[in-house]
Protein backbone atom coordinates (compact mmCIF):
# COMPACT_ATOMS: atom_id res chain seq x y z
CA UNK A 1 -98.19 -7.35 -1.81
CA UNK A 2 -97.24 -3.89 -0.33
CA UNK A 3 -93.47 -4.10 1.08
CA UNK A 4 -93.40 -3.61 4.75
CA UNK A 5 -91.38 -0.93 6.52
CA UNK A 6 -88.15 -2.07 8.81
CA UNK A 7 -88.96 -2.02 12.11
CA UNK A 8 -86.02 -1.64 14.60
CA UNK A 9 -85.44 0.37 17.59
CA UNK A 10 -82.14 0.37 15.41
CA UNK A 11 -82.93 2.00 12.42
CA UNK A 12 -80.58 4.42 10.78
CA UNK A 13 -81.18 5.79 7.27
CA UNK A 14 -77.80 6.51 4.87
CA UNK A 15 -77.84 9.32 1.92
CA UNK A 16 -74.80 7.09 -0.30
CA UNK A 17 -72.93 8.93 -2.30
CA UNK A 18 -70.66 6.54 -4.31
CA UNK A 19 -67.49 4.76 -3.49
CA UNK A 20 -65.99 1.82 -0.91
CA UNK A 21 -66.83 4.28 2.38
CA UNK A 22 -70.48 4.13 2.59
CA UNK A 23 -70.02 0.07 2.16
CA UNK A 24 -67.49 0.25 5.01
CA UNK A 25 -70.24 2.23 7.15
CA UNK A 26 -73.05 -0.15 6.43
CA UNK A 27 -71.25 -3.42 7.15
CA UNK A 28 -70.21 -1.39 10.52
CA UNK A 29 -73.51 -0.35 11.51
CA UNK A 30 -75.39 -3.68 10.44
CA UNK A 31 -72.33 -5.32 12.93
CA UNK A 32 -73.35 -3.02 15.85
CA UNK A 33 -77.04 -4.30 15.22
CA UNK A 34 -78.45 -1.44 13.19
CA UNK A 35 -81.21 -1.93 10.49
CA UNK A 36 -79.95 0.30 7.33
CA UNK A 37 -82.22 2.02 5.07
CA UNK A 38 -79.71 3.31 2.43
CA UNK A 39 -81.13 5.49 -0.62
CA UNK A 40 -78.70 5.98 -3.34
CA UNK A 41 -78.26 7.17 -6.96
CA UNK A 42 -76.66 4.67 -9.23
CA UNK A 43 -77.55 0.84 -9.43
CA UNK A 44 -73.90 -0.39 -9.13
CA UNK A 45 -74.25 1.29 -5.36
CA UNK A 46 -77.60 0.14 -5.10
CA UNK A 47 -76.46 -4.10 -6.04
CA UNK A 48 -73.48 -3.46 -3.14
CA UNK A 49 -75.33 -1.81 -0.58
CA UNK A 50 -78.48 -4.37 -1.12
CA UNK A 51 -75.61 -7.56 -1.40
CA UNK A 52 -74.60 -6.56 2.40
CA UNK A 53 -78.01 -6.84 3.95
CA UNK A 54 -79.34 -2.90 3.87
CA UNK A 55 -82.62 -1.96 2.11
CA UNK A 56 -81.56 -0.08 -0.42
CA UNK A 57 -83.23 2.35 -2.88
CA UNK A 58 -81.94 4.22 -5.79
CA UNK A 59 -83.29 7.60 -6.64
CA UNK A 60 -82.69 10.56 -9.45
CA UNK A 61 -79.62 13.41 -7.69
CA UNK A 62 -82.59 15.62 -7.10
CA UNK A 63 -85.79 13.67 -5.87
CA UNK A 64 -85.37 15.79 -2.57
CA UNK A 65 -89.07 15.33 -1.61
CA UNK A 66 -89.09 11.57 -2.73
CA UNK A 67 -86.15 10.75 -0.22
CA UNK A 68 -87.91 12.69 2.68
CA UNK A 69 -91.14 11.08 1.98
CA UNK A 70 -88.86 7.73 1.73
CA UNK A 71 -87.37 7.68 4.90
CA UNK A 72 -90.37 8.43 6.55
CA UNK A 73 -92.38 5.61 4.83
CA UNK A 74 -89.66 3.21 6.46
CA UNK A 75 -89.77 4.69 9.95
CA UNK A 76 -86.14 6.29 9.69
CA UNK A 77 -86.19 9.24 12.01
CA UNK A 78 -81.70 9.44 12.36
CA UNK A 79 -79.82 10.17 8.94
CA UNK A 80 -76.03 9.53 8.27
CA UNK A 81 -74.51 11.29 4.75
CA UNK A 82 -71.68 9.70 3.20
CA UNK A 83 -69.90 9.25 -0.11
CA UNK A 84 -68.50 10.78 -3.17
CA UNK A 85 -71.39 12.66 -5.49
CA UNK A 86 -69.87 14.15 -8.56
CA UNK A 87 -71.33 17.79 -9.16
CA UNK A 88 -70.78 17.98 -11.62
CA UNK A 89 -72.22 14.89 -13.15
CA UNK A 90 -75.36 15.91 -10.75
CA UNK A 91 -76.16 19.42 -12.57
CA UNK A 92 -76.52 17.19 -15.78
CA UNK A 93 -79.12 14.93 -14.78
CA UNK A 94 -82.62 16.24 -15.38
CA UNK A 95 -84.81 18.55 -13.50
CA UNK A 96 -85.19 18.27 -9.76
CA UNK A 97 -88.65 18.41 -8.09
CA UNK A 98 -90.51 20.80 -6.80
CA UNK A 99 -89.02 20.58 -3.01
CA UNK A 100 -84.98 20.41 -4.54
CA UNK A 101 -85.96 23.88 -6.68
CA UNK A 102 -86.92 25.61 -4.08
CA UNK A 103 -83.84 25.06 -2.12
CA UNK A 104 -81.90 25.40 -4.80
CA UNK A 105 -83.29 28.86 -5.51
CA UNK A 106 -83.11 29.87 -1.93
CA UNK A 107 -79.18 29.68 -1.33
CA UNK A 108 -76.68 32.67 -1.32
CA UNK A 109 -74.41 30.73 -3.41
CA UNK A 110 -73.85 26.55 -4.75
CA UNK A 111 -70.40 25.44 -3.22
CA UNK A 112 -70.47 21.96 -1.32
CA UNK A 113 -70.58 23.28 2.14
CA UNK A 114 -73.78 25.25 1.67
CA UNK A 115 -75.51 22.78 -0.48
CA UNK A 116 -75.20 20.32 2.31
CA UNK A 117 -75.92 22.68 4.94
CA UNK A 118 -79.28 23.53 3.65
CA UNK A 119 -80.34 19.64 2.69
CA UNK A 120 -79.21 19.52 6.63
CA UNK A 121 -81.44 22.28 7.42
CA UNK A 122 -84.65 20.85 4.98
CA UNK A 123 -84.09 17.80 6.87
CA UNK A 124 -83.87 18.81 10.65
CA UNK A 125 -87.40 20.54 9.67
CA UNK A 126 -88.64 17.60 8.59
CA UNK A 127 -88.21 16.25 12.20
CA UNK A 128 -84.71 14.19 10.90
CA UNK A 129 -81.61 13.51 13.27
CA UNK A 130 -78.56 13.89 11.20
CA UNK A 131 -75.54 11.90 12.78
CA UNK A 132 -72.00 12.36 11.39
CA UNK A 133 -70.35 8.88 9.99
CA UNK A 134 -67.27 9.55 12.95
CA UNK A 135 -68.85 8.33 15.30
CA UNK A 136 -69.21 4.97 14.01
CA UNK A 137 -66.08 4.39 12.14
CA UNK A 138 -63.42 6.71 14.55
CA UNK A 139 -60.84 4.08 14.10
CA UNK A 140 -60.20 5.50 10.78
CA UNK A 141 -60.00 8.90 11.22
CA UNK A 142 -56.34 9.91 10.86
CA UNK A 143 -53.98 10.60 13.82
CA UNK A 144 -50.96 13.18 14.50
CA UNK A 145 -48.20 10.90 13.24
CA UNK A 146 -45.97 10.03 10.42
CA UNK A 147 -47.29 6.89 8.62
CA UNK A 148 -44.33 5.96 6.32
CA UNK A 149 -40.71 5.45 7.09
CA UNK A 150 -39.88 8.12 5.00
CA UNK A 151 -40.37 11.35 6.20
CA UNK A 152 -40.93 14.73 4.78
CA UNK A 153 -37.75 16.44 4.41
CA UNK A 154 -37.25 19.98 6.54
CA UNK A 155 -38.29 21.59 2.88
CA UNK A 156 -41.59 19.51 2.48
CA UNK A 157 -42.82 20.21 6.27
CA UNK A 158 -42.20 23.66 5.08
CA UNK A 159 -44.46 22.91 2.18
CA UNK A 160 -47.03 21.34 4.60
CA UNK A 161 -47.09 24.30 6.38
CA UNK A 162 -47.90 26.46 3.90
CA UNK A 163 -49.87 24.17 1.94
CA UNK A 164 -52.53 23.95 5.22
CA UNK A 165 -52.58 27.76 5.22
CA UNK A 166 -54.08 27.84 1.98
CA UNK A 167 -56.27 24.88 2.43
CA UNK A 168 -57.64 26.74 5.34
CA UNK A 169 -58.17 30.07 2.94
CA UNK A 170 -59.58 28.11 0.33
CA UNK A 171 -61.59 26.14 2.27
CA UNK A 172 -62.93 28.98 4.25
CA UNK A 173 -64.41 30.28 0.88
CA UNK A 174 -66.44 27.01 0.50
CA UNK A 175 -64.12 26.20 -2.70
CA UNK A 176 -62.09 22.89 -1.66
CA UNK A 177 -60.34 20.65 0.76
CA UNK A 178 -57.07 19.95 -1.21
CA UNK A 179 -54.12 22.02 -2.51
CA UNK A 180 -50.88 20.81 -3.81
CA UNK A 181 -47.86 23.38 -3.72
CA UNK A 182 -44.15 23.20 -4.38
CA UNK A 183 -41.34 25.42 -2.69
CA UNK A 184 -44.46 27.89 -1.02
CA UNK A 185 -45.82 28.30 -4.48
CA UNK A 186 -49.47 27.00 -5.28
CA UNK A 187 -49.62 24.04 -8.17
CA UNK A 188 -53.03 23.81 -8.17
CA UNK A 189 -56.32 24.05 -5.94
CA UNK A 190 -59.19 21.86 -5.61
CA UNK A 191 -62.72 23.25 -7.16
CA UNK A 192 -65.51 21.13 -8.62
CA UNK A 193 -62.97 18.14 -10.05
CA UNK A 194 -62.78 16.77 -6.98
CA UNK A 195 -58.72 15.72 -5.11
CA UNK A 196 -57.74 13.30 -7.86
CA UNK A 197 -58.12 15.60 -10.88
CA UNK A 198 -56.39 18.44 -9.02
CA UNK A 199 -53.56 15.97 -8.12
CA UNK A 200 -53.18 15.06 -11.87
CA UNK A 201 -53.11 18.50 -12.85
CA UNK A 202 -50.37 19.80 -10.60
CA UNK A 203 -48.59 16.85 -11.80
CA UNK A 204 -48.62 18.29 -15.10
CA UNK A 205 -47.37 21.21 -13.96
CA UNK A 206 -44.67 20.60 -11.35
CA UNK A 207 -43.44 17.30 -10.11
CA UNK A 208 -41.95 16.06 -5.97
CA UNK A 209 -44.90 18.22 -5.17
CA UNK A 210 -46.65 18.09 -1.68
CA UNK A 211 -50.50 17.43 -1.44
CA UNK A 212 -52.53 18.70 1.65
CA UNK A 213 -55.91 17.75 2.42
CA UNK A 214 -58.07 19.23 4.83
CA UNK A 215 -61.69 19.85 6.32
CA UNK A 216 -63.14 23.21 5.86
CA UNK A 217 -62.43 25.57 9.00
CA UNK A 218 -66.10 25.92 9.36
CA UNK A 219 -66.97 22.54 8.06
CA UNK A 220 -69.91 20.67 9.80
CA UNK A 221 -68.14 17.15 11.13
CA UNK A 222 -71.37 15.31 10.27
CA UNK A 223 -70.74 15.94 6.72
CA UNK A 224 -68.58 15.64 3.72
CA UNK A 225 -65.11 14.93 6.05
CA UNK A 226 -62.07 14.76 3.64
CA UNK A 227 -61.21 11.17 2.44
CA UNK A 228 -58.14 9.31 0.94
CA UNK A 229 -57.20 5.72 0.28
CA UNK A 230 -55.42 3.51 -2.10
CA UNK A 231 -56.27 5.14 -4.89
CA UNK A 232 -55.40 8.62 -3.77
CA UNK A 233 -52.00 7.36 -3.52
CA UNK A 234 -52.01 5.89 -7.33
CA UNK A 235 -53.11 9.36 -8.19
CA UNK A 236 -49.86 11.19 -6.61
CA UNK A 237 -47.93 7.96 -8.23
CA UNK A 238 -49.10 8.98 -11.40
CA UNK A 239 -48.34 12.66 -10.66
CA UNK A 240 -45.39 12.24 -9.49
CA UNK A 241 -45.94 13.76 -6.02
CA UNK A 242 -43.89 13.48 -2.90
CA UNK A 243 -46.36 14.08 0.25
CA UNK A 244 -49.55 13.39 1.31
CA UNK A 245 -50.38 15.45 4.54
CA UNK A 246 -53.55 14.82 6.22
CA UNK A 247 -55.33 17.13 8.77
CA UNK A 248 -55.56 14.70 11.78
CA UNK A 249 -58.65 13.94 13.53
CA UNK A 250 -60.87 15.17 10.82
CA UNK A 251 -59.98 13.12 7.96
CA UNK A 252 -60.54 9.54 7.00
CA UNK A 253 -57.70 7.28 5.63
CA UNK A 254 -59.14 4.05 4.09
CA UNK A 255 -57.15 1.00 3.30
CA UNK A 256 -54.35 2.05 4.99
CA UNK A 257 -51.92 -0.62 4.94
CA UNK A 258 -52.25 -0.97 1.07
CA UNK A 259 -51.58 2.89 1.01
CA UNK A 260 -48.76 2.61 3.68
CA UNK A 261 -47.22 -0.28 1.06
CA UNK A 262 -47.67 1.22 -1.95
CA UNK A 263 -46.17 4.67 -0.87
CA UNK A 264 -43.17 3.75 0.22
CA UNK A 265 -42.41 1.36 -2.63
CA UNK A 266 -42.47 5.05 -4.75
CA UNK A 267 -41.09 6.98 -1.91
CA UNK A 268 -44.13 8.70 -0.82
CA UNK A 269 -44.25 10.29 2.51
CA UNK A 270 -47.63 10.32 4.29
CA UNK A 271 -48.38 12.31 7.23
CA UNK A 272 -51.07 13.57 9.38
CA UNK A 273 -50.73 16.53 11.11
């Protein structure tokens, strides 16, 4: 028998990168009475997106005209993107179709930022609405305060300071969202290996460092907003680090009281400024 499509006045489709977020987004729009079509690209997503009551489908990184002719098969005309997708990883997995190549081919240059922005663009031609995840889950976008009872030292907000000035220069080159820097000297800059790996490699090279996260001065709010959690503070653990400073308002802090917790057992500052 030939599966129906969702009908619902309600009906939002998700693009689900991997990780806990996109979970958190789909319990939150299924609770505010939304239907959720969710295609994404590994089958452990695909068993915990399907387990919470979305239709889920899992497609090849690449099957750009598949997902458009998906969505429209279920009658999904608003998209939300969220979720980690490894490049990396991506650019290993077989050839993309016809529709991905020719997008690929047509952009000045492969960073994140214009990847996205012309899948955004493919997809607003293709008569989509493409919604950014903050407006459905803006109680955990971080505010203008210090989170832990420690706070940075007058040496570290110094380190902030300059950190964000080279996030912002980074980021305006479409390279990353993170630096980590020690005494106004770079450690190391965020690039394809996503905020972990850069954490763990400025560990390696300088310890009490601060770590700065922020969104891309040009960055689109409906997509790829900077993220941190529990495990982001495990990784500056493990690294040694000192600070976590968070651009407020346009970043997301998950799990925040386990993060809270754990940092200032190690005497971790976390801020967002």
């Amino acid at each position: 028998m030939k599966e129906k499509s969702l009908s619902n006045s309600k009906l939002i489709g998700l693009i689900s990168g991997e990780g806990e977020f996109p979970l958190i987004l789909t319990k939150s729009l299924l609770n505010q009475g939304y239907s959720v079509v969710a295609v994404c690209f590994s089958r452990g997503q695909l068993k915990a997106l399907s387990s919470l009551g979305a239709k889920a489908i899992k497609l090849r990184i690449g099957q750009l005209g598949k997902l458009i002719n998906t969505f429209k098969k279920e009658g999904v005309k608003e998209l939300l993107f969220l979720g980690k997708i490894d490049k990396s990883h991506a650019l290993k997995i077989g050839l993309p179709d016809l529709k991905a190549l020719s997008l690929w081919r047509r952009l000045k240059n492969r960073e994140d930022d214009s990847l996205l922005r012309a899948l955004v663009s493919e997809l607003e031609e293709e008569g989509f609405i493409i919604r950014g995840p903050a407006e459905f889950l803006e109680e955990y976008l971080t505010p203008k305060k210090v989170f832990t009872k420690r706070e940075p030292t007058p040496e570290e907000w110094e380190d902030i300071k300059y950190g964000f000035e080279i996030a912002k220069a980074i980021g305006r080159l479409d390279i990353g969202q993170c630096v980590v820097v020690k005494e106004k000297m770079t450690v190391a800059v965020e690039a394809m290996e996503g905020t972990d790996a850069t954490i763990l490699r400025a560990g390696s090279l300088r310890k009490e460092t601060v770590v700065v996260k922020v969104a891309k001065p040009k960055q689109d709010l409906r997509l790829d907003l900077p993220v941190v959690g529990a495990k982001t503070i495990e990784t500056l653990i493990k690294a040694k680090a000192k600070v976590l400073a968070l651009e407020a308002g346009k970043t997301f802090f998950l799990q925040q009281d386990k993060a809270i917790k754990l940092a200032e057992k190690h005497g971790i500052a976390i801020v967002g400024v």
